[in-house]
N, C-alpha and C. Protein backbone atom coordinates (compact mmCIF):
# COMPACT_ATOMS: atom_id res chain seq x y z
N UNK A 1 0.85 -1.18 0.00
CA UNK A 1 0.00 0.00 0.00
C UNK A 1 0.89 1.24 0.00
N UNK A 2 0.41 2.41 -0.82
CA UNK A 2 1.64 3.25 -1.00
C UNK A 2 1.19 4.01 0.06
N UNK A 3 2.06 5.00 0.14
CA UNK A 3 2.23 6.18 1.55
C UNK A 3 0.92 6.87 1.68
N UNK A 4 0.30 7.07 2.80
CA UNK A 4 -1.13 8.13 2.69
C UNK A 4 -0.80 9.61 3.53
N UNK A 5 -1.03 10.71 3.32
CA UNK A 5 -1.11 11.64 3.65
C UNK A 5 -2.67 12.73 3.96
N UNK A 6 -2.92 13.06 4.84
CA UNK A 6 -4.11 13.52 5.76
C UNK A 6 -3.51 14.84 6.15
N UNK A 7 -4.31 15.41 6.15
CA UNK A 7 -4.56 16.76 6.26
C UNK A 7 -5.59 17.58 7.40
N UNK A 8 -5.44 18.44 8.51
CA UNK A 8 -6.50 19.20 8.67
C UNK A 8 -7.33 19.94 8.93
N UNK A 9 -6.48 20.91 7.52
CA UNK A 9 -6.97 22.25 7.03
C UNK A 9 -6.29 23.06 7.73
N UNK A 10 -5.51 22.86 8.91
CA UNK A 10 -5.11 23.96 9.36
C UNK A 10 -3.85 25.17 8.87
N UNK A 11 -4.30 26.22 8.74
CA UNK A 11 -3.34 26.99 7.98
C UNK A 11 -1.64 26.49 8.33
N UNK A 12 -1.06 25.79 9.43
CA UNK A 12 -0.27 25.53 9.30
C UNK A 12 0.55 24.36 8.36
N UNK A 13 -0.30 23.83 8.39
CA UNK A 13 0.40 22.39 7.53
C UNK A 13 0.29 22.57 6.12
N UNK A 14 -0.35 23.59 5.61
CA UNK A 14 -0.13 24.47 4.03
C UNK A 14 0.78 25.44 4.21
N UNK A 15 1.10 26.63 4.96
CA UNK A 15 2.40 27.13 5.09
C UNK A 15 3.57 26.58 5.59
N UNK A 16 4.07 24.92 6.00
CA UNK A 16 5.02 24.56 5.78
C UNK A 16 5.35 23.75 5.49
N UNK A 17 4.14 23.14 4.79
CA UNK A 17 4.34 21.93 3.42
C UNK A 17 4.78 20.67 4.56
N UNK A 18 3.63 20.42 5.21
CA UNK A 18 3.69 19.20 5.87
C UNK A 18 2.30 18.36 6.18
N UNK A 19 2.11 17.06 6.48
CA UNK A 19 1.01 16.42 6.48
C UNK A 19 0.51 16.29 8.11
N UNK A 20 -0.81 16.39 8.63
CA UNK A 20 -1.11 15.88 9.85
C UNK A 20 -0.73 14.78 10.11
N UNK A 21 -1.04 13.79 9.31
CA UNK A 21 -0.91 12.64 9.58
C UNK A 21 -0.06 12.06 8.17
N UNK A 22 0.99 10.94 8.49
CA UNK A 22 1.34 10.17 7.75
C UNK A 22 1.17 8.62 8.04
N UNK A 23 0.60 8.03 6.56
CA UNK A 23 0.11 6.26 6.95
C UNK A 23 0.77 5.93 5.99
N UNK A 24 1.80 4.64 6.82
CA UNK A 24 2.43 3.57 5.55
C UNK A 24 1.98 2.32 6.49
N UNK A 25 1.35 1.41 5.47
CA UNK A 25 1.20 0.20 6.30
C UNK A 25 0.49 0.51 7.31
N UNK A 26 -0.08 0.01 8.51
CA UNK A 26 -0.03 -0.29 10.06
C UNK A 26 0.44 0.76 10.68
N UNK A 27 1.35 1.81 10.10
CA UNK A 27 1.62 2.63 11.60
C UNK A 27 1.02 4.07 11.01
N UNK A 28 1.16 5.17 11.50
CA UNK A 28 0.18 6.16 11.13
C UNK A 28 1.29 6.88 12.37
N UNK A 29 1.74 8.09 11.69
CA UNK A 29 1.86 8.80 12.41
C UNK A 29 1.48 10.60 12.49
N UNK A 30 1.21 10.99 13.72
CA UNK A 30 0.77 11.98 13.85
C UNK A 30 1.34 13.16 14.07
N UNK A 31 1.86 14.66 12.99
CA UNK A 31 2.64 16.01 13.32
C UNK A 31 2.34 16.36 14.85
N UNK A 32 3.45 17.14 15.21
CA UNK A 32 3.22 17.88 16.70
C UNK A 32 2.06 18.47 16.32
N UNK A 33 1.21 18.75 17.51
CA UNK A 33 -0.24 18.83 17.38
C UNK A 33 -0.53 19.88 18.67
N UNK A 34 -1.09 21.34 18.12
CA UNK A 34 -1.07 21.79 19.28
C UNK A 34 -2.58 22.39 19.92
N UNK A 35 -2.98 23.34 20.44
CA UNK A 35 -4.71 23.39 21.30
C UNK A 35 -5.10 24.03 20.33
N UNK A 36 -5.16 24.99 19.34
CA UNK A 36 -5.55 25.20 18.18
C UNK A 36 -7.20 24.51 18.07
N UNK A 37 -7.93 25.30 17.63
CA UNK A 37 -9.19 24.55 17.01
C UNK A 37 -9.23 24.70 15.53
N UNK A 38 -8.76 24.24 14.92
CA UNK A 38 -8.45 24.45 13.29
C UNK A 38 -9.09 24.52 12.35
N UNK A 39 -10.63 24.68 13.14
CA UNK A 39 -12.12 25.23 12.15
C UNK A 39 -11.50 26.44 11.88
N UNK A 40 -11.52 27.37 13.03
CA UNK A 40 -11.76 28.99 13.37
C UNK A 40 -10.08 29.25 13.16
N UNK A 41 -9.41 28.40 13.68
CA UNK A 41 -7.76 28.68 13.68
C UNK A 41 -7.56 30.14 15.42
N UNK A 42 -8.59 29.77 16.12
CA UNK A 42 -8.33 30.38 17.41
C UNK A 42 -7.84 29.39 18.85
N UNK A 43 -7.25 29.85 19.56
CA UNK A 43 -6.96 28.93 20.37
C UNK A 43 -6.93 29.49 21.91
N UNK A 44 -7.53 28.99 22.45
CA UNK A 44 -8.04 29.14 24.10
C UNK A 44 -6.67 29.75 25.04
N UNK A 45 -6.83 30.43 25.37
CA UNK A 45 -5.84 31.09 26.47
C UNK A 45 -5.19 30.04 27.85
N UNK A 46 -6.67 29.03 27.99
CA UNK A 46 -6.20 28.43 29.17
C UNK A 46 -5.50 26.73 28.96
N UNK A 47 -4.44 26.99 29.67
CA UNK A 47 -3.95 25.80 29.53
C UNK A 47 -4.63 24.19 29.29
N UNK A 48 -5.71 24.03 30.49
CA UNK A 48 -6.03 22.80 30.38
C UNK A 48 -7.06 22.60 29.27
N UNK A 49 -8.11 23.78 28.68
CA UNK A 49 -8.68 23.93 27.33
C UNK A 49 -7.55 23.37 26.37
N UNK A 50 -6.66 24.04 26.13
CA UNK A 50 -5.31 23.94 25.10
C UNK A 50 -5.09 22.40 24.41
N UNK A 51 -4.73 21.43 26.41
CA UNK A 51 -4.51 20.31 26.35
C UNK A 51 -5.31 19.71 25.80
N UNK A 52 -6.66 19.60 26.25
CA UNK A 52 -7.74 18.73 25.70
C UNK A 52 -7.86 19.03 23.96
N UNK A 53 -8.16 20.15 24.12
CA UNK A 53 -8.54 20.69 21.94
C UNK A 53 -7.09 19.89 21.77
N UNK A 54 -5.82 19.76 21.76
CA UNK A 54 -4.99 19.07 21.71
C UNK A 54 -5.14 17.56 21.04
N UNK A 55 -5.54 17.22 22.34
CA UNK A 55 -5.87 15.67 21.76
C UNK A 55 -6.99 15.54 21.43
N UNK A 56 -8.14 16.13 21.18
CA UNK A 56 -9.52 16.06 20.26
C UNK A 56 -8.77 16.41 18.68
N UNK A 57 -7.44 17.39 18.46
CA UNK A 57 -7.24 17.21 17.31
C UNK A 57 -6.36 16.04 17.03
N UNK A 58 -6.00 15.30 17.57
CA UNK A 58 -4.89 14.47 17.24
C UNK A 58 -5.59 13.19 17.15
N UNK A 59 -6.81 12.56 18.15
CA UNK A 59 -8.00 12.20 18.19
C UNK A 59 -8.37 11.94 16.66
N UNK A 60 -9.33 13.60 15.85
CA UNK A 60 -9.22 13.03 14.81
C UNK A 60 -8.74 13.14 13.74
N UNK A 61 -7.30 13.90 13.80
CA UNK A 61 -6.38 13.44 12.93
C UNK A 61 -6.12 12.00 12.71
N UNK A 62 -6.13 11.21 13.52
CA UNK A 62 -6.09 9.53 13.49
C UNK A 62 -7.48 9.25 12.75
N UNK A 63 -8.86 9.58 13.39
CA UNK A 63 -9.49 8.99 12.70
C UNK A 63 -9.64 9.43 11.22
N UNK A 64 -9.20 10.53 11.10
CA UNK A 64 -9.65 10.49 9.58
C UNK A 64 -8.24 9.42 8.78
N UNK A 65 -7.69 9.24 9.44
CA UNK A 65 -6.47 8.40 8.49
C UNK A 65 -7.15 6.50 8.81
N UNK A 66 -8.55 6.59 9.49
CA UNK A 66 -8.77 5.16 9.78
C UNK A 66 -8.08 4.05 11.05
N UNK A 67 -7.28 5.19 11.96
CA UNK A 67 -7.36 4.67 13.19
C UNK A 67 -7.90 5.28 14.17
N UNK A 68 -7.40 5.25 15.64
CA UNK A 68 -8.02 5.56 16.79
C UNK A 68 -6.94 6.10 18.03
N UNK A 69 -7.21 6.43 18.97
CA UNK A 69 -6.28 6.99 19.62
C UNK A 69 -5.52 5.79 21.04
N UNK A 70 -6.73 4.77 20.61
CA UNK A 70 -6.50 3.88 21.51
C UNK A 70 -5.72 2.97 21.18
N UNK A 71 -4.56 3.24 19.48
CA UNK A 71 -4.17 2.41 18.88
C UNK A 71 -2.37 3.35 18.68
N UNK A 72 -2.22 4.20 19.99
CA UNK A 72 -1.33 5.15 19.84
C UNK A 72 -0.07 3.96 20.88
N UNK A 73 0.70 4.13 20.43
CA UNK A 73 1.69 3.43 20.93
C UNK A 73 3.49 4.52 21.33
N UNK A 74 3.10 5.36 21.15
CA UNK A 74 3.87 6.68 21.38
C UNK A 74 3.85 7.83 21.90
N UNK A 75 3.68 8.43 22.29
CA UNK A 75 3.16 10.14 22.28
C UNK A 75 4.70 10.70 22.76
N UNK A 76 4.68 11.85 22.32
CA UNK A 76 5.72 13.01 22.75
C UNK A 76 5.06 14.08 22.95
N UNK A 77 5.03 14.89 24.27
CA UNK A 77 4.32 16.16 24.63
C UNK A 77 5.32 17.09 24.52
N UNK A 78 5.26 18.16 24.30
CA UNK A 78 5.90 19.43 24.58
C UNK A 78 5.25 20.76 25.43
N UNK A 79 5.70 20.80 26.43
CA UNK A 79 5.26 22.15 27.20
C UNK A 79 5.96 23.17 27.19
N UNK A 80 5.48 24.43 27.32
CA UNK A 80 6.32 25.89 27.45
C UNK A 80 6.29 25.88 28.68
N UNK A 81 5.60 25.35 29.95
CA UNK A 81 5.45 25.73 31.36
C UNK A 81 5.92 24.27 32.28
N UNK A 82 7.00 23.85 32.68
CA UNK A 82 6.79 22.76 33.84
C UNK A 82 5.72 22.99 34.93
N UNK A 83 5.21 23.77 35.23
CA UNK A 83 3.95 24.29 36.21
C UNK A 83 2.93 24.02 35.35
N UNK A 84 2.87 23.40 34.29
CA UNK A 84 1.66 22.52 33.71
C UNK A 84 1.17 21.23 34.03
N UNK A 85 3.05 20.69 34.49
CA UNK A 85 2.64 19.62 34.19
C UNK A 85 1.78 18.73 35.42
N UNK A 86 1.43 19.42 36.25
CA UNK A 86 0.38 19.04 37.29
C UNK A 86 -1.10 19.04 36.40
N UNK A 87 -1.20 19.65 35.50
CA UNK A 87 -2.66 19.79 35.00
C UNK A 87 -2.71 19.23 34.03
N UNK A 88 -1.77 18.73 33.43
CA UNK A 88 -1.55 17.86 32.20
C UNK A 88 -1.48 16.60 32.87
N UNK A 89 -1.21 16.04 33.73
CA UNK A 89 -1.17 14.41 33.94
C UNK A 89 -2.63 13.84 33.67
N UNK A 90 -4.01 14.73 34.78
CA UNK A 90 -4.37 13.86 34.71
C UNK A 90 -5.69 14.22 33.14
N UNK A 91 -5.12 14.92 32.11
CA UNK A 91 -6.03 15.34 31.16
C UNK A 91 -5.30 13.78 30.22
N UNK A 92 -4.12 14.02 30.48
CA UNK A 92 -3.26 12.65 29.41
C UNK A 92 -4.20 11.15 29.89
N UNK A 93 -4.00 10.95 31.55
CA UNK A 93 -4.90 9.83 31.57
C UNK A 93 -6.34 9.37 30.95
N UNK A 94 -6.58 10.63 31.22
CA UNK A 94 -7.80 10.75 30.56
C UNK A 94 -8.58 10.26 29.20
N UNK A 95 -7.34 10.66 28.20
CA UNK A 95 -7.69 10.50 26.72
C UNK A 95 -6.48 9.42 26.30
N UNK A 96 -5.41 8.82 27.30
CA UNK A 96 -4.67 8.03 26.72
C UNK A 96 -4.81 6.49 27.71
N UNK A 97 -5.40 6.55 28.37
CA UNK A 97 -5.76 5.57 29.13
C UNK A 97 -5.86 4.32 28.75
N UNK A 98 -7.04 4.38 27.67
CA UNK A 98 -7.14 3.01 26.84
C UNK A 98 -6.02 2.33 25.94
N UNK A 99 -4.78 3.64 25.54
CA UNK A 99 -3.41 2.99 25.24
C UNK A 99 -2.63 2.77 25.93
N UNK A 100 -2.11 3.21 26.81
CA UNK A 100 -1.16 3.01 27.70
C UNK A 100 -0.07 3.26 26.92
N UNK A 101 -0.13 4.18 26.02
CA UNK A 101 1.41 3.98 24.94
C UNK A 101 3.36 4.44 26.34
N UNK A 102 3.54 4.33 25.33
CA UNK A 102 5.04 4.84 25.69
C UNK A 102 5.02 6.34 25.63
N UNK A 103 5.21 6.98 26.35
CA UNK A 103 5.12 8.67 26.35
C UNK A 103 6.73 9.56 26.84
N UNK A 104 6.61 10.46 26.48
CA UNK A 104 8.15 11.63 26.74
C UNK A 104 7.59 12.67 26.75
N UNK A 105 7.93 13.46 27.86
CA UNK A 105 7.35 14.93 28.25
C UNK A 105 8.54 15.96 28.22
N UNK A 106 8.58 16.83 27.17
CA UNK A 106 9.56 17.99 27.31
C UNK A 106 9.16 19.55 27.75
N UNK A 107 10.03 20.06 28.23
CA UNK A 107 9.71 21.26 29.19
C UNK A 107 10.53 22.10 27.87
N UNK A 108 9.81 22.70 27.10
CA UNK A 108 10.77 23.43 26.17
C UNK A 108 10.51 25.05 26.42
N UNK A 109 11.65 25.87 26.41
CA UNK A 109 11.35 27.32 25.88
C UNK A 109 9.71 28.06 25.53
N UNK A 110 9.91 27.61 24.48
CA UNK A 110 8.99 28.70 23.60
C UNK A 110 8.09 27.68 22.40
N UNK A 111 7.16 27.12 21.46
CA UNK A 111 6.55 26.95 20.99
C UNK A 111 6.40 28.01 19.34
N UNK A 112 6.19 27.83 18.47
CA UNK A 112 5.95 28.47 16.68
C UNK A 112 4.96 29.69 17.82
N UNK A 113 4.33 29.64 18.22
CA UNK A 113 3.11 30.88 18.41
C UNK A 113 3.52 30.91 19.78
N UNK A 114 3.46 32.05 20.51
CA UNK A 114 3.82 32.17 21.74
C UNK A 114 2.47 32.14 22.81
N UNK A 115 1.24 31.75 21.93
CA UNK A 115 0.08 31.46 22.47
C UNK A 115 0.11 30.34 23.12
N UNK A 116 0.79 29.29 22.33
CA UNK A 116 0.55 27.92 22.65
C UNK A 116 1.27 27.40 23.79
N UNK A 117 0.65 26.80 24.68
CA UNK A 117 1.03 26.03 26.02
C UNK A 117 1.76 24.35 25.60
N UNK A 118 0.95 23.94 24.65
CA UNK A 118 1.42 22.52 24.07
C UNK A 118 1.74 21.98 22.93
N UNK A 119 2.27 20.83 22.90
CA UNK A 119 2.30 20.55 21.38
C UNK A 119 2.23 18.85 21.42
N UNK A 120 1.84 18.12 21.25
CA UNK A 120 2.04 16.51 20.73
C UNK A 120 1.94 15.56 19.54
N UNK A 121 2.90 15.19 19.77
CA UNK A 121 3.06 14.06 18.97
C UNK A 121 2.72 12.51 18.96
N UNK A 122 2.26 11.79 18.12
CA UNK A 122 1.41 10.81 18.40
C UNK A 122 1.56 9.72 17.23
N UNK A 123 2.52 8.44 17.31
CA UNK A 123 2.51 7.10 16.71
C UNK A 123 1.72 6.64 16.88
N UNK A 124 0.73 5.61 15.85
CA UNK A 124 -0.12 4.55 16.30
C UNK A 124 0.09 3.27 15.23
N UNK A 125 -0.53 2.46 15.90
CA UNK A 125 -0.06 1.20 14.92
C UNK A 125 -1.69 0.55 15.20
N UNK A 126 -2.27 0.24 13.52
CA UNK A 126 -3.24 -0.93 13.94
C UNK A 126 -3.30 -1.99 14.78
N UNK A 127 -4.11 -1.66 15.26
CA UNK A 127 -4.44 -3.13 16.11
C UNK A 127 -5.35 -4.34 15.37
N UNK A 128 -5.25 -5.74 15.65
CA UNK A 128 -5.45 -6.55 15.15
C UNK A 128 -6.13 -7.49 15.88
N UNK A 129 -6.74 -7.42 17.25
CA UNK A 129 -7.51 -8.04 18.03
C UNK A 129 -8.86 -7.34 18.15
């Protein structure tokens, strides 16, 4: 099956010529992904809003490529604030629970928009049971 590429819509991934999602085979992976609502292209001031629109986009960035989030076997977070990461644990359990993937949390600087509190990244691999 050749390479699939997913898209969505958000003005970023047309100004720097990149895909939401990439599918070869079984694994599917997902661009850093940040609280952005990428109808309106506005994004919530408050952190734990941020997190969640976060993974509702990454959510269905997977499904439109034909998986699920419960089929994530990776994630990489990025924060601008370590004083997040109390409010981020238990939003991650929350929506990553049913994977249990392998996860890495970075405390970085600064973020593309100085709005943004987060960013993630997200492998998944079909499941077959």
């Amino acid at each position: 099956m050749p390479r699939q590429f997913f898209n969505s819509g958000s003005g970023f991934e047309a100004d720097a010529g990149y895909s939401r999602v990439v599918v070869e085979g079984d694994t599917a992976w997902v661009a850093g992904t940040t609280g952005f609502d990428y109808a309106t292209m506005t994004i919530d001031g408050d952190f734990a809003a941020q997190a969640h629109q976060a993974f509702r986009n990454v959510s269905t960035a997977l499904e439109s490529a034909g998986f699920g989030l419960h089929e994530a076997v990776r994630v990489t977070v990025y924060l601008t604030d370590g004083a997040n990461w109390p409010i981020f644990q238990p939003i991650a359990r929350q929506w990553l629970d049913a994977a249990r993937p392998a996860a890495t949390a970075v405390i970085v600087a600064g973020l593309v928009d100085p709005r943004m509190g987060i960013e993630i990244e997200v492998t998944a691999v079909r499941r077959r049971d």
